[in-house]
Protein backbone atom coordinates (compact mmCIF):
# COMPACT_ATOMS: atom_id res chain seq x y z
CA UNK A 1 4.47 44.02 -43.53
CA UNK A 2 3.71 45.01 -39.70
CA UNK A 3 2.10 42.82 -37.62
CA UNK A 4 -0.16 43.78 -34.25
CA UNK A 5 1.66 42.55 -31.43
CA UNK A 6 -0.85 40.75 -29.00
CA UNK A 7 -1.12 43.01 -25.73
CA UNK A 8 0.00 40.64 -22.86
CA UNK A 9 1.58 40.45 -19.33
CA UNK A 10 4.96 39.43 -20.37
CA UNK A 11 5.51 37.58 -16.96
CA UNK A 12 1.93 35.46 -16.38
CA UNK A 13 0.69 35.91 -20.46
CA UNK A 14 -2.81 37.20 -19.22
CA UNK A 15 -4.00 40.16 -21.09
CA UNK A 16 -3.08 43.31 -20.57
CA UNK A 17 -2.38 47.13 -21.86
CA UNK A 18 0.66 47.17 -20.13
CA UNK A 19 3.87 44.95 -20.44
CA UNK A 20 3.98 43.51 -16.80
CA UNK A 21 0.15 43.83 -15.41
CA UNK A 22 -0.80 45.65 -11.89
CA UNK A 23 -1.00 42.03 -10.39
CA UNK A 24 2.42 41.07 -11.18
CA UNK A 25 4.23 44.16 -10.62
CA UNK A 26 2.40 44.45 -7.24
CA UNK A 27 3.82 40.47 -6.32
CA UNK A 28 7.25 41.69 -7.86
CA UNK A 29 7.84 44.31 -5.55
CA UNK A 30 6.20 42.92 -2.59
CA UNK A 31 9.22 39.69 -3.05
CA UNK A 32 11.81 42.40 -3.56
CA UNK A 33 10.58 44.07 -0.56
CA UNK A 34 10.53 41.06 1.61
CA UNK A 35 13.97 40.34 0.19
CA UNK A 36 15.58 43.62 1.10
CA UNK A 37 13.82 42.89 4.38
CA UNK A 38 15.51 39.68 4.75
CA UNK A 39 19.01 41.00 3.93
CA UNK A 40 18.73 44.19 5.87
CA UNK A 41 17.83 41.97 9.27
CA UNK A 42 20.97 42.28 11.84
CA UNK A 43 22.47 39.11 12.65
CA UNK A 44 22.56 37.92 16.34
């Protein structure tokens, strides 16, 4: 017996045809970018 998996963001659970929705994936790599910002800055 197969059974339709429900089509969902898997990080905020909001409907969607993709695993992680354009909203999250767009706040995902804007915190990695600010991260690799961050670490990248030169100290002093």
């Amino acid at each position: 017996m197969t059974t339709k998996r429900k089509e969902v963001c898997m990080l905020c659970g909001k409907p969607s045809l993709k695993s992680i929705c354009d909203v999250c994936a767009q706040r995902v790599q804007s915190e990695q970018l600010g991260k690799k910002t961050k670490e990248e800055k030169p100290k002093g």
